[in-house]
Protein backbone atom coordinates (compact mmCIF):
# COMPACT_ATOMS: atom_id res chain seq x y z
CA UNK A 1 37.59 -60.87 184.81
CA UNK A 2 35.18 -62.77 187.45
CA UNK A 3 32.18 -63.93 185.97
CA UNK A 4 29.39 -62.97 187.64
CA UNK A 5 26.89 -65.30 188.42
CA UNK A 6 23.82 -63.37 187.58
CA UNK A 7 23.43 -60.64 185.11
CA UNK A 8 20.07 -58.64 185.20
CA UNK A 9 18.68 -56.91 182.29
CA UNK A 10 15.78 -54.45 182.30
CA UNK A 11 13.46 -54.70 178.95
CA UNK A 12 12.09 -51.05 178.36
CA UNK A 13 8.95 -51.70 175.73
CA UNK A 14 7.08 -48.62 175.08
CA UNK A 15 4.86 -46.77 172.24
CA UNK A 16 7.65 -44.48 170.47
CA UNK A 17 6.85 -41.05 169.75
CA UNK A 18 7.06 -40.03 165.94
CA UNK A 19 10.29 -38.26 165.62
CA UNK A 20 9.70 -36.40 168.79
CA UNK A 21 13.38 -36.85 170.15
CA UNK A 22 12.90 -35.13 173.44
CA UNK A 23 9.63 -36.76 174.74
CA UNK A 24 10.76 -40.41 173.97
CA UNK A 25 14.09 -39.36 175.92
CA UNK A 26 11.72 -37.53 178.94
CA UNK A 27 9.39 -40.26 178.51
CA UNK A 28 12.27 -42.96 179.21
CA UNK A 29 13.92 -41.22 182.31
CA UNK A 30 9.97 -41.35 183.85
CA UNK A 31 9.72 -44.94 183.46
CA UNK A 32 13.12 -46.06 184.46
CA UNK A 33 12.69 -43.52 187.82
CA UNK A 34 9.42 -45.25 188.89
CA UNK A 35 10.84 -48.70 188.27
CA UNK A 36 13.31 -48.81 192.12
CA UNK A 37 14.41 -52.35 191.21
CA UNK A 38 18.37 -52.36 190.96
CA UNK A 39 19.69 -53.97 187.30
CA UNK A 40 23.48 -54.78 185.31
CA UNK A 41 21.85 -53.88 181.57
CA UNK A 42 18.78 -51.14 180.45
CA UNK A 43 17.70 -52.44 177.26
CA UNK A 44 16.07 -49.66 174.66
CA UNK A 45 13.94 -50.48 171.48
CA UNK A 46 15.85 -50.00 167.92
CA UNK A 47 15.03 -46.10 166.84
CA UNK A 48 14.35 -45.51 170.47
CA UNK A 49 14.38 -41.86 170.26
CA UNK A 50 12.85 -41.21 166.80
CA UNK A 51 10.45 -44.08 165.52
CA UNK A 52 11.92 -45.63 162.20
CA UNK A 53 10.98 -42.74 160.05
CA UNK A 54 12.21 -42.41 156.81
CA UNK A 55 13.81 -39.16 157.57
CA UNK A 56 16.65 -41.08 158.70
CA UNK A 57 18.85 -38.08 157.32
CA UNK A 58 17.74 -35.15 159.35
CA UNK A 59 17.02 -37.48 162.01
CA UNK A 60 20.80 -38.36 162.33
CA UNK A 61 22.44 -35.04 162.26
CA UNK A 62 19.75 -33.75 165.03
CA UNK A 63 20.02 -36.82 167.46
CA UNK A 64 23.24 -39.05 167.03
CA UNK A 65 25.65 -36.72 169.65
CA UNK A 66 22.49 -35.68 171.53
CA UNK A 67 21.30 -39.36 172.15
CA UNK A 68 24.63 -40.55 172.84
CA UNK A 69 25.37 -37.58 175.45
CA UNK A 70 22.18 -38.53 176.72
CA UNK A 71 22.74 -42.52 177.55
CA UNK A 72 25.88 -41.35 179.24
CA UNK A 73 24.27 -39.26 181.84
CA UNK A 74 21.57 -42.20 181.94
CA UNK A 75 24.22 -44.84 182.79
CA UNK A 76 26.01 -42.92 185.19
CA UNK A 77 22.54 -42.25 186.83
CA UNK A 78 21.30 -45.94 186.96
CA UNK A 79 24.61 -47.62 187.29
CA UNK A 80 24.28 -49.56 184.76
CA UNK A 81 24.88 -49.65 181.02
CA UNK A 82 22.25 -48.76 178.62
CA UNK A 83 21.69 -49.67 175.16
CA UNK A 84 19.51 -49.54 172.23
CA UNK A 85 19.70 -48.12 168.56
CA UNK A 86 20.25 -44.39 167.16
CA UNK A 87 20.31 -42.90 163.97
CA UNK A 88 23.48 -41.26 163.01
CA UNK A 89 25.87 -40.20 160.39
CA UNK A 90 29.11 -40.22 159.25
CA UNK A 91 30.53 -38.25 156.19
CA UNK A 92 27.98 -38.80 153.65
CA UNK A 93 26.62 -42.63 155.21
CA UNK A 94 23.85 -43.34 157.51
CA UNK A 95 23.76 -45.73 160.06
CA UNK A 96 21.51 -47.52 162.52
CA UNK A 97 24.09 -47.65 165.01
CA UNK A 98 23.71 -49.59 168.16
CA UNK A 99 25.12 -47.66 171.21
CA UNK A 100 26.46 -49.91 174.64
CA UNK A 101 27.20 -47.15 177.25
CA UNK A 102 28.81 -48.03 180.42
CA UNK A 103 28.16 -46.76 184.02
CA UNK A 104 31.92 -45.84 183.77
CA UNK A 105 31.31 -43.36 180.19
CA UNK A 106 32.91 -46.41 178.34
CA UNK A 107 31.27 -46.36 174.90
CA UNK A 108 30.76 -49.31 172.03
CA UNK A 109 28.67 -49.48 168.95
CA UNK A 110 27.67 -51.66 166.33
CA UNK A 111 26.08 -50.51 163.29
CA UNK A 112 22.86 -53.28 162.22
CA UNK A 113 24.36 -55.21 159.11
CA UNK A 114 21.25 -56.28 157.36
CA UNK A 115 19.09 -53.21 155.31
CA UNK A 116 15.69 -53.88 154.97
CA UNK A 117 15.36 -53.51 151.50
CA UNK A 118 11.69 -54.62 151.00
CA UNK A 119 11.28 -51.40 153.11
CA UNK A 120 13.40 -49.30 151.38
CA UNK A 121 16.15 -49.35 154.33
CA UNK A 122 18.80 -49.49 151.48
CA UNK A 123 17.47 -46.12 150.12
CA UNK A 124 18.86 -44.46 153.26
CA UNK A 125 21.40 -46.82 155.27
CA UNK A 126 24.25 -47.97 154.66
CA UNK A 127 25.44 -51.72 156.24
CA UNK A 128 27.97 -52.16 159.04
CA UNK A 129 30.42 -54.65 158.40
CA UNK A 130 31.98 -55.78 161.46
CA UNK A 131 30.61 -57.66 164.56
CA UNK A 132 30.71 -56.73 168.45
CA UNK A 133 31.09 -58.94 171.44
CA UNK A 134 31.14 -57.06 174.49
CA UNK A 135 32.85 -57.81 177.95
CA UNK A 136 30.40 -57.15 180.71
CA UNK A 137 31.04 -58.64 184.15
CA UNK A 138 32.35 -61.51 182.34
CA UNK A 139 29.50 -62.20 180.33
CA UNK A 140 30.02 -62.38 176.36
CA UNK A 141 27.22 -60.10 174.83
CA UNK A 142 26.44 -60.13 171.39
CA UNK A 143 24.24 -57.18 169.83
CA UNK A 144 22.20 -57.30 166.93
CA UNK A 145 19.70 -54.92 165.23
CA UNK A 146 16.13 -56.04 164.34
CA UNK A 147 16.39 -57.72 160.77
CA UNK A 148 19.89 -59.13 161.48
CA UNK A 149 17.91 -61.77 163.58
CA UNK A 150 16.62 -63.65 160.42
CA UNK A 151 20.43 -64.25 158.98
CA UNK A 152 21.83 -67.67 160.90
CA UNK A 153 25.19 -67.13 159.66
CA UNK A 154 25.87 -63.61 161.08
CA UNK A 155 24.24 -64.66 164.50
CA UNK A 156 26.40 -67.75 164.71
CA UNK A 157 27.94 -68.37 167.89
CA UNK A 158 31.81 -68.72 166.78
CA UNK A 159 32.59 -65.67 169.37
CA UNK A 160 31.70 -67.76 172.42
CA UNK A 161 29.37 -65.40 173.52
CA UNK A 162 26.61 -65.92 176.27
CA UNK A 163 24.25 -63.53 175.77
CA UNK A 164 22.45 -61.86 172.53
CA UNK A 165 20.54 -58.81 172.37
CA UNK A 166 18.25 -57.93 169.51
CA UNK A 167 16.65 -54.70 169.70
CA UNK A 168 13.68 -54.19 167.26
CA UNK A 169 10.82 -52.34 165.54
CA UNK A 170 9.49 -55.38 164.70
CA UNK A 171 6.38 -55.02 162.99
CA UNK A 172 2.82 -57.14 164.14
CA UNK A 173 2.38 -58.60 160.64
CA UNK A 174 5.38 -60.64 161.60
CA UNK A 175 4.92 -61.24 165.11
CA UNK A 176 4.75 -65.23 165.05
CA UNK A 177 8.12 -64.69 162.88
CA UNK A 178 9.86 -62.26 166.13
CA UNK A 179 9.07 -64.84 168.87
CA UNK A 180 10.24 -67.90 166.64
CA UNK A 181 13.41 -66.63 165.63
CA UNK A 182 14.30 -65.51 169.13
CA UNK A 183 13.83 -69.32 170.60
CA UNK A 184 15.52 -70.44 167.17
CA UNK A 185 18.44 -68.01 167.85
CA UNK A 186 18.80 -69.17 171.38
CA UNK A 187 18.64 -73.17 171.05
CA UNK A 188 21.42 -73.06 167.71
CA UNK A 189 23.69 -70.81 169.26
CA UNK A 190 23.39 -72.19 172.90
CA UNK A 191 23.20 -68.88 174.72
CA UNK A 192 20.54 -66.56 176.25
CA UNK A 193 18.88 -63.90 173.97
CA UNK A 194 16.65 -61.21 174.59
CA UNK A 195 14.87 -58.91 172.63
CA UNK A 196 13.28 -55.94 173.30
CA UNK A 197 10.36 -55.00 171.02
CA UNK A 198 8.45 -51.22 170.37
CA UNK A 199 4.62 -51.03 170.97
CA UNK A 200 1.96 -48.59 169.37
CA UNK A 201 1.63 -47.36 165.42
CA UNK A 202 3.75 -45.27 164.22
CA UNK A 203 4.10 -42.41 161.50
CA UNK A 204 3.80 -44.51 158.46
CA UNK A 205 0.83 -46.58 160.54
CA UNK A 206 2.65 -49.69 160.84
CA UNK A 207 1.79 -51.83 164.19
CA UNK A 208 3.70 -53.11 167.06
CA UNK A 209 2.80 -55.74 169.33
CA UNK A 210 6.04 -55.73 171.63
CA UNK A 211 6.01 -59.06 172.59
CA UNK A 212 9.50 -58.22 173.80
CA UNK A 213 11.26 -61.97 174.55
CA UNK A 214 13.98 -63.43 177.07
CA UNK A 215 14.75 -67.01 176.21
CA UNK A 216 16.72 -69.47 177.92
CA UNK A 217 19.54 -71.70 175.69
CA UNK A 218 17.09 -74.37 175.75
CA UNK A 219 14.69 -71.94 173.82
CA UNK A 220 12.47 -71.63 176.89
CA UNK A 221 10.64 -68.61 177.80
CA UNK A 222 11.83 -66.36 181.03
CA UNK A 223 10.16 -63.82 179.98
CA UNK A 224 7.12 -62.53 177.51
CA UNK A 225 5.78 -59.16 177.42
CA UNK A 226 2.20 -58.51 176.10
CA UNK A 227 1.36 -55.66 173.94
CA UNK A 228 1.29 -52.88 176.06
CA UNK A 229 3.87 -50.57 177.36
CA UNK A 230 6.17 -52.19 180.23
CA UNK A 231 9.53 -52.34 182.14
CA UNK A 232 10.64 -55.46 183.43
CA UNK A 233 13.80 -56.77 184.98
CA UNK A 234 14.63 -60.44 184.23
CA UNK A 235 17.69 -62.59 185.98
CA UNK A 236 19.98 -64.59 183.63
CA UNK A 237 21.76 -67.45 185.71
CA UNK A 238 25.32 -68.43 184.41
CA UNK A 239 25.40 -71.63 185.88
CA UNK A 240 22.67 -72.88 184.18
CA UNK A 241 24.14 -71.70 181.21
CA UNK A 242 27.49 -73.15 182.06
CA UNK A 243 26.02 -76.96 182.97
CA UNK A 244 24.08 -76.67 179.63
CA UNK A 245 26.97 -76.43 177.65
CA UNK A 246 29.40 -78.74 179.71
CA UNK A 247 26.14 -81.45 180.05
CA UNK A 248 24.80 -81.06 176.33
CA UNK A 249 27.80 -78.96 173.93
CA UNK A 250 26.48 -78.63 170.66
CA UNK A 251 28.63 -75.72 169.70
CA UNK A 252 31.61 -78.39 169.86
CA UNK A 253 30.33 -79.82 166.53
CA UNK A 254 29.34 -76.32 164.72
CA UNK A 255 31.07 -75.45 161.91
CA UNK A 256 33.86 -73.43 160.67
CA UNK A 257 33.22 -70.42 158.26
CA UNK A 258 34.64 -67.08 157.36
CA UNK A 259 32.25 -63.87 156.61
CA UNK A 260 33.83 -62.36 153.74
């Protein structure tokens, strides 16, 4: 597959309605169709639909199939693929499943390895346990899921990939922590990463400051959103990405691991 030389991504940062599934979704089609600017990638918060509430349970069974249904119809309407995180469930498991939908109806998911459980994540989820690198116009995209950005070794760039997405509820007591990982992310794994941020307080009153992130492979900023709702469309260059790593290959030198 051609590469192509730019791949845009739209950041989608908004306040998240307490498990009100049908206004985030209504509330998400209003701000993509007032934003005319043409994009490859329509990046969604983790939760997007729900807010992390801790009824994860009833929260799966009402809006994994719906969701997904939904973010079909939405990428066949843009023209571009959509993603973000969903509850859902499977047999008696929970997941927080990250869905990568396709103009075409092609579908992918990851479920977010890492439970929070100093928040009592554990309580509810269950882990995925396998990785996803996605083939999109010839970039490499790895996904991630909020908390999976503090663990080095599961974000290590062994899949040659070019771009990584982290999609968050990250909370404002640990903003400084969300913004430094990102760039820390970026420069070890020699890629682009964004991450897209909720704003607003939620049901248990937890803060958001969005602060949602693009960073360059030189841990640079592109592009920083402030703390109120937005939609932005950034432009990742593959050259530049392509004459970091021929000029300056770090990755060369990285080492060799299994995850067992």
């Amino acid at each position: 597959m051609k590469i192509a030389d730019f791949l845009r991504l739209t950041l989608v940062q908004y306040d998240i309605s307490w498990e009100k599934i049908d206004e985030n979704l209504s509330r998400i089609e209003t701000m993509l169709q007032g934003y005319n600017h043409q994009t490859d990638v329509i990046i969604l918060p983790e939760s997007f639909a729900t807010g992390f509430s801790t009824q994860a349970a009833q929260l799966a069974e009402s809006s994994g199939e719906k969701v997904l249904s939904w973010m079909i119809k939405m990428a066949t309407d843009c023209k571009s693929a959509i993603c973000g995180s969903v509850f859902v469930s499977h047999g008696d498991k929970y997941f927080n499943r990250f869905y990568w939908v396709e103009p075409e109806g092609k579908v992918m998911f990851y479920d977010k390895r890492h439970i929070f459980s100093l928040g009592g994540e554990d309580r509810i989820f269950s882990p995925g346990s396998e990785q996803l690198i996605i083939d999109y116009k010839g970039w490499r995209i790895f996904p991630i899921v909020c908390y999976d950005l503090r663990f080095p070794v599961w974000c290590r760039n062994v899949h040659d990939y070019d771009l990584l997405i982290n999609v968050a509820n990250w909370p404002a007591a640990r903003n400084e922590v969300w913004k430094t990982l990102l760039k820390a992310r970026a420069i070890e794994n020699q890629c682009y990463v964004a991450g897209v941020n909720r704003v607003g307080i939620d049901g248990e009153k937890i803060e958001y400051l969005g602060n949602s992130l693009v960073v360059n492979p030189k841990g640079i900023k592109i592009f920083k959103a402030h703390h109120q709702e937005c939609i932005e469309t950034v432009t990742l260059d593959y050259h530049f990405l392509q004459h970091l790593r021929e000029k300056f290959n770090t990755l060369k030198d990285r080492d060799h691991f299994e995850i067992l």
